[in-house]
PDB file of N, CA and C in Angstrom:
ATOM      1  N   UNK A   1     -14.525  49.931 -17.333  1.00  0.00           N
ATOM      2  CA  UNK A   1     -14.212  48.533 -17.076  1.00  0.00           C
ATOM      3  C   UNK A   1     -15.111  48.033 -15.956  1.00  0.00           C
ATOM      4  N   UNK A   2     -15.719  46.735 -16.063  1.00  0.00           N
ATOM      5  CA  UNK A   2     -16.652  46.338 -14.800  1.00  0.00           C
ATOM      6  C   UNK A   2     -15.716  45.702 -13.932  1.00  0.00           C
ATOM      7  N   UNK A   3     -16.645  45.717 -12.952  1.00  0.00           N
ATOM      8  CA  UNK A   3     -16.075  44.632 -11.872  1.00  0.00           C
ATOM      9  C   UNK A   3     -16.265  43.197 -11.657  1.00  0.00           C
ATOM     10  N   UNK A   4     -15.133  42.551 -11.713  1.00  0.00           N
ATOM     11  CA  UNK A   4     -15.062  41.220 -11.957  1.00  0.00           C
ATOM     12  C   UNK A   4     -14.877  40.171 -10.121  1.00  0.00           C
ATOM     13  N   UNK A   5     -16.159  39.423 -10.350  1.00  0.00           N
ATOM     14  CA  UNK A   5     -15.977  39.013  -8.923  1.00  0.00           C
ATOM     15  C   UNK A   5     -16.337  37.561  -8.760  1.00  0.00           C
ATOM     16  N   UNK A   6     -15.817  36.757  -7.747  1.00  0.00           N
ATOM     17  CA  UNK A   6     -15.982  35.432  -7.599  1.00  0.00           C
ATOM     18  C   UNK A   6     -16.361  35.103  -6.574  1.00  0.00           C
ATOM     19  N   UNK A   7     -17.861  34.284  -6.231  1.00  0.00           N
ATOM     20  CA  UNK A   7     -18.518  33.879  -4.947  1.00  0.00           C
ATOM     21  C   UNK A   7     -17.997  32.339  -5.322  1.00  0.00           C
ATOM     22  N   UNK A   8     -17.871  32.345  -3.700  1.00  0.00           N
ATOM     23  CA  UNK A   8     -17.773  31.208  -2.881  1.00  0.00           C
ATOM     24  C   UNK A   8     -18.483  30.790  -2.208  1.00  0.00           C
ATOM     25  N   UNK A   9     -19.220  29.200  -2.407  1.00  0.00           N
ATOM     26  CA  UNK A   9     -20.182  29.011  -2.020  1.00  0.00           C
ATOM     27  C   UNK A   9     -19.880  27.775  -1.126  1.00  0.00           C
ATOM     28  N   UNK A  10     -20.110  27.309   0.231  1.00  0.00           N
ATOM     29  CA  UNK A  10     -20.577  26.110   0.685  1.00  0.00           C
ATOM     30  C   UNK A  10     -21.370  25.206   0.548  1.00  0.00           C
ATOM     31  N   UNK A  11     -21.085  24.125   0.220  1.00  0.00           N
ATOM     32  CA  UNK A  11     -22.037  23.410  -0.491  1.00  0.00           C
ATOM     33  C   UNK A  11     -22.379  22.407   0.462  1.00  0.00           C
ATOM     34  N   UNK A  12     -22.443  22.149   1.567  1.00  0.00           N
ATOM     35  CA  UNK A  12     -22.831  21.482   2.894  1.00  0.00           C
ATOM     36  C   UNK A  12     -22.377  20.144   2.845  1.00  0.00           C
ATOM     37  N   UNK A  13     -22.128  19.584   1.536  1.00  0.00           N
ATOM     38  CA  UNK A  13     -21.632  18.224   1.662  1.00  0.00           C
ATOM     39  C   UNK A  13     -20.119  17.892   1.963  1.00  0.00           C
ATOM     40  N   UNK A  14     -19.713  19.062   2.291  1.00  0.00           N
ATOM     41  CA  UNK A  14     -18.377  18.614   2.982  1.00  0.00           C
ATOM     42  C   UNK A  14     -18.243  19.041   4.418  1.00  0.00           C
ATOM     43  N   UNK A  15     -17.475  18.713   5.028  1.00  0.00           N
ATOM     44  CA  UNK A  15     -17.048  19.504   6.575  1.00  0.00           C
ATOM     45  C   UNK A  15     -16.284  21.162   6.384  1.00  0.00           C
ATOM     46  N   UNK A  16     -16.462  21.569   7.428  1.00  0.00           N
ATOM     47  CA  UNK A  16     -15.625  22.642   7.857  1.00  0.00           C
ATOM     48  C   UNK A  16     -14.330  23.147   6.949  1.00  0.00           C
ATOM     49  N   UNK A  17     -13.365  21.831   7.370  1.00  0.00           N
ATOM     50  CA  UNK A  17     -12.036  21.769   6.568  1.00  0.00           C
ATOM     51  C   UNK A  17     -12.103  22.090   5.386  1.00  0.00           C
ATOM     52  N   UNK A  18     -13.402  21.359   4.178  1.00  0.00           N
ATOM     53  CA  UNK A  18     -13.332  21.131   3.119  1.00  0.00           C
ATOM     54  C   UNK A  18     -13.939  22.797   2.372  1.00  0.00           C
ATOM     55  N   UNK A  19     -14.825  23.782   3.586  1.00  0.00           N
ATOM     56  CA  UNK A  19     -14.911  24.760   3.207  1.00  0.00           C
ATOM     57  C   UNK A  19     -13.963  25.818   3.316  1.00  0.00           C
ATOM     58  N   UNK A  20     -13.198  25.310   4.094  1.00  0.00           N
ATOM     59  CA  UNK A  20     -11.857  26.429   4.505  1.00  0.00           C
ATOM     60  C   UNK A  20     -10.745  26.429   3.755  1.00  0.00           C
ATOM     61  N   UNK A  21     -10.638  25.433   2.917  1.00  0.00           N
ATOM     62  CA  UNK A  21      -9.704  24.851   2.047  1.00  0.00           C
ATOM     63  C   UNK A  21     -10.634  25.910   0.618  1.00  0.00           C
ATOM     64  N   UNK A  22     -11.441  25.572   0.412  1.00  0.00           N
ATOM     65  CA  UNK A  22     -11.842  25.580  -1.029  1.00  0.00           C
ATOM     66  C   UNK A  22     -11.832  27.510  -0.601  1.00  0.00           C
ATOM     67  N   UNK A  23     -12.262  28.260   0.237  1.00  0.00           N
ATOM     68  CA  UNK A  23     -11.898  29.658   0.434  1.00  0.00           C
ATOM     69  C   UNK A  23     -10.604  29.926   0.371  1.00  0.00           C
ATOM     70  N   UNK A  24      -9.696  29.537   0.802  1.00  0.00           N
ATOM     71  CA  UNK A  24      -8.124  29.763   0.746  1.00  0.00           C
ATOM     72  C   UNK A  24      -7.855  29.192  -1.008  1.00  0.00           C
ATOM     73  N   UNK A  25      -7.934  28.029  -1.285  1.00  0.00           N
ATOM     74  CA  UNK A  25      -8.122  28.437  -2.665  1.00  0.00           C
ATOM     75  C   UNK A  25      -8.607  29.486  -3.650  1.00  0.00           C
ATOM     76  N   UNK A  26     -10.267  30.060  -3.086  1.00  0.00           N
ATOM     77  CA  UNK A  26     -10.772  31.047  -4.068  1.00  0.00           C
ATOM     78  C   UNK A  26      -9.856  32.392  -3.637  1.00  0.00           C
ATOM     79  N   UNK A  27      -9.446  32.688  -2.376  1.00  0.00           N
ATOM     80  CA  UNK A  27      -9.012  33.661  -2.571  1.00  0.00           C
ATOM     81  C   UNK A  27      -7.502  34.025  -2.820  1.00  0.00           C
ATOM     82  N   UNK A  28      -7.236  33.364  -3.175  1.00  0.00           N
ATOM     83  CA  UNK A  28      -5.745  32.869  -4.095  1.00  0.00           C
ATOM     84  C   UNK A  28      -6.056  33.417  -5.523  1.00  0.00           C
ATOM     85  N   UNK A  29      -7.152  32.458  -5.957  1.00  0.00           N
ATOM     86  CA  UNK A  29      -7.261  33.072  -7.231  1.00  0.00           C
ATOM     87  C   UNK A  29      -7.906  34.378  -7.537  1.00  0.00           C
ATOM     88  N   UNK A  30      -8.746  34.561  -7.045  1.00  0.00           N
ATOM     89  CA  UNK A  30      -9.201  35.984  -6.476  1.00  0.00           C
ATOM     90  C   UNK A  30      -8.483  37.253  -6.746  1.00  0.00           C
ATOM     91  N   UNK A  31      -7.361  36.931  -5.860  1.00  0.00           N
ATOM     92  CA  UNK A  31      -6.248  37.619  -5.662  1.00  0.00           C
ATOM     93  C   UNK A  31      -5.219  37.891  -7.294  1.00  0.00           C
ATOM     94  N   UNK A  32      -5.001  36.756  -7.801  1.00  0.00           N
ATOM     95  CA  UNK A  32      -4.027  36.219  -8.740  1.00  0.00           C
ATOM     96  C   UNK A  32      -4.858  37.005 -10.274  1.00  0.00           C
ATOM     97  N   UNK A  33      -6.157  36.935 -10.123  1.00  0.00           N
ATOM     98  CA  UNK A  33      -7.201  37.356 -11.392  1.00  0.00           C
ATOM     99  C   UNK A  33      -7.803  38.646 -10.762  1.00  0.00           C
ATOM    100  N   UNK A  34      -7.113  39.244 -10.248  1.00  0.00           N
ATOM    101  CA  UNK A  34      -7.687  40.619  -9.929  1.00  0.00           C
ATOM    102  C   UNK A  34      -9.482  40.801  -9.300  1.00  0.00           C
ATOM    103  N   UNK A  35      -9.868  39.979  -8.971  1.00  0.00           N
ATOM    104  CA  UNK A  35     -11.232  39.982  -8.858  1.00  0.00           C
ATOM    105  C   UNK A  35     -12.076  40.190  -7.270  1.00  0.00           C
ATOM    106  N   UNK A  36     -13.096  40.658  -6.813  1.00  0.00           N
ATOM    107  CA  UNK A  36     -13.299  40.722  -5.810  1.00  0.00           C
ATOM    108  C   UNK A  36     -13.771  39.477  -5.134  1.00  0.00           C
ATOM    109  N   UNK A  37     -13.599  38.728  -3.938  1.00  0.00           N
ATOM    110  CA  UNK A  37     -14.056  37.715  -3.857  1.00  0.00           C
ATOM    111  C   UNK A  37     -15.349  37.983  -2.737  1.00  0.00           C
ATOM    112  N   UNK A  38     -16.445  37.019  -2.859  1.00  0.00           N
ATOM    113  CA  UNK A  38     -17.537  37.047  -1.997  1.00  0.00           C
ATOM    114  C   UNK A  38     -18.019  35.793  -1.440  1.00  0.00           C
ATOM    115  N   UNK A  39     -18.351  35.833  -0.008  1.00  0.00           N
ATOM    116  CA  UNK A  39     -18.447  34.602   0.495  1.00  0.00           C
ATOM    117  C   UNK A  39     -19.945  34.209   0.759  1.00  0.00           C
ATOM    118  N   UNK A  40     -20.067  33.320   0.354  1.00  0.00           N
ATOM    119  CA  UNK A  40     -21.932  33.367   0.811  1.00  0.00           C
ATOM    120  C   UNK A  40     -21.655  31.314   1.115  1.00  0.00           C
ATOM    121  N   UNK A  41     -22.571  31.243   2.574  1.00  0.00           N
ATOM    122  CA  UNK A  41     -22.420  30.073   3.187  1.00  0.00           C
ATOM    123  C   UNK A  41     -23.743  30.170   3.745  1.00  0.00           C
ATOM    124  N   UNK A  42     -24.578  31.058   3.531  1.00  0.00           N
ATOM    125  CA  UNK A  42     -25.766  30.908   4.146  1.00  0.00           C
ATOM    126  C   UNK A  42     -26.650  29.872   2.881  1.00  0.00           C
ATOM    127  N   UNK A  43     -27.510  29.082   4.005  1.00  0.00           N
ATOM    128  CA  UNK A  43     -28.274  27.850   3.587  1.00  0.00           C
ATOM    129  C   UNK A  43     -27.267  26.734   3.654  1.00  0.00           C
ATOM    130  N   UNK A  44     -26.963  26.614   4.653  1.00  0.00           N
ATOM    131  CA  UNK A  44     -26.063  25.421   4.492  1.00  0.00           C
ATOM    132  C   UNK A  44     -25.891  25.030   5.856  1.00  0.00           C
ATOM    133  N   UNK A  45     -24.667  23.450   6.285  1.00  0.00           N
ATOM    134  CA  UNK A  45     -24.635  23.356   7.543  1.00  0.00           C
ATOM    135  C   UNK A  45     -24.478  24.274   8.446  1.00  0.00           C
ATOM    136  N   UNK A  46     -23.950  24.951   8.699  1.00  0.00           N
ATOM    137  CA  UNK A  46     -23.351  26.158   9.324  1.00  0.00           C
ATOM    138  C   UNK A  46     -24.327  27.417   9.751  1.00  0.00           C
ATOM    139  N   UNK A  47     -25.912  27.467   9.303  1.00  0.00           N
ATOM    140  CA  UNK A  47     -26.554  28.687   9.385  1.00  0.00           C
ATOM    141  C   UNK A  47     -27.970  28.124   9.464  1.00  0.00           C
ATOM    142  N   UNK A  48     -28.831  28.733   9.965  1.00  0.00           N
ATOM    143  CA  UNK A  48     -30.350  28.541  10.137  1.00  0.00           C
ATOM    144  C   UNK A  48     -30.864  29.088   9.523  1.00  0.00           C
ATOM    145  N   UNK A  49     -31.232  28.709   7.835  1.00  0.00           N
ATOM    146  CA  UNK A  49     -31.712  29.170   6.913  1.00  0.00           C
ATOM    147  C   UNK A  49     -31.052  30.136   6.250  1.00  0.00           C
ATOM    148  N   UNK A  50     -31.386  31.559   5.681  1.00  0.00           N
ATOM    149  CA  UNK A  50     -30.631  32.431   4.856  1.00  0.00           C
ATOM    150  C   UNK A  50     -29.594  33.142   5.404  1.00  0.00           C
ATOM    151  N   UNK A  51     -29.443  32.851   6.623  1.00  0.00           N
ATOM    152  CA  UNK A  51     -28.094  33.845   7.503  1.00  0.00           C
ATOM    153  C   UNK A  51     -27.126  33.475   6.668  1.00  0.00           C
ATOM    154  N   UNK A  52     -26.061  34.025   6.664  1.00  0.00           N
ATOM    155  CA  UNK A  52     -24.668  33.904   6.176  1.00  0.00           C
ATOM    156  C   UNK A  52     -23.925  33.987   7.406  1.00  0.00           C
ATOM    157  N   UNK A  53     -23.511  32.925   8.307  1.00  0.00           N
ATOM    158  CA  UNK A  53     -22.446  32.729   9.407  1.00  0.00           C
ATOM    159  C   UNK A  53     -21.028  32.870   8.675  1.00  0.00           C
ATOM    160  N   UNK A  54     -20.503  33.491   7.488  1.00  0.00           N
ATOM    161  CA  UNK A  54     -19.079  33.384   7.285  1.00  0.00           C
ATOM    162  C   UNK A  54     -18.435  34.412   9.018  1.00  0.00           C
ATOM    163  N   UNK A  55     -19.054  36.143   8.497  1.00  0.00           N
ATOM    164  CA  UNK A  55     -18.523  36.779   9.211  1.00  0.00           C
ATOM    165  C   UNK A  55     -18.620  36.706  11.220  1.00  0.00           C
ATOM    166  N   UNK A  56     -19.690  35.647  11.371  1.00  0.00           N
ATOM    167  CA  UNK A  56     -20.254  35.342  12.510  1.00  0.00           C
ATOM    168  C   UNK A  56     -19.235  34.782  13.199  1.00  0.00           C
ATOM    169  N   UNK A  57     -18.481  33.474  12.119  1.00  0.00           N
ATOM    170  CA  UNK A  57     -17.936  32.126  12.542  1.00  0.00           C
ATOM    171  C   UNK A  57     -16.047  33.026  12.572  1.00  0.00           C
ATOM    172  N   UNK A  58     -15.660  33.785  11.965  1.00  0.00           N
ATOM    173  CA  UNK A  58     -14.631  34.293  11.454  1.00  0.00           C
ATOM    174  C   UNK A  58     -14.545  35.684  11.817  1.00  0.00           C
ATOM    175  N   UNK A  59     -14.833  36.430  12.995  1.00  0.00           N
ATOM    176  CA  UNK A  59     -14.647  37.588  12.920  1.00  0.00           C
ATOM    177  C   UNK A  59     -14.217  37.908  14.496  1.00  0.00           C
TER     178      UNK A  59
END
C-alpha cells in the first residue's frame, strides 16, 4: 500500500490568519483520511526565497 499525503501550501495572498486557518483545516483532514500531512510555505510572504519558515515561525 503507498503512502498517501497532503501538502499545504501558502499562497501569500492571504495573511497569517488565513494560513493558520487553512493548516488547521488540512490537518483535520489529514488526520480524518489517514494521510501524512506536509507543510511547505517557502516562497512566499513569510520566507526569503526557498526557505520554508513553517518550522522557524512554529517551533
Amino acid at each position: 500500500m503507498s503512502r498517501k499525503w497532503l501538502v499545504v501550501k501558502a499562497s501569500g495572498g492571504g495573511g497569517l490568519g488565513d494560513s493558520i486557518k487553512s493548516l488547521l483545516v488540512a490537518a483535520l483532514y489529514a488526520s480524518l483520511s489517514g494521510r501524512t500531512l506536509v507543510v511547505d510555505w517557502s516562497g512566499g510572504v513569510y520566507s526569503d526565497g526557498d526557505d520554508n519558515p513553517f518550522w522557524r515561525l512554529f517551533s
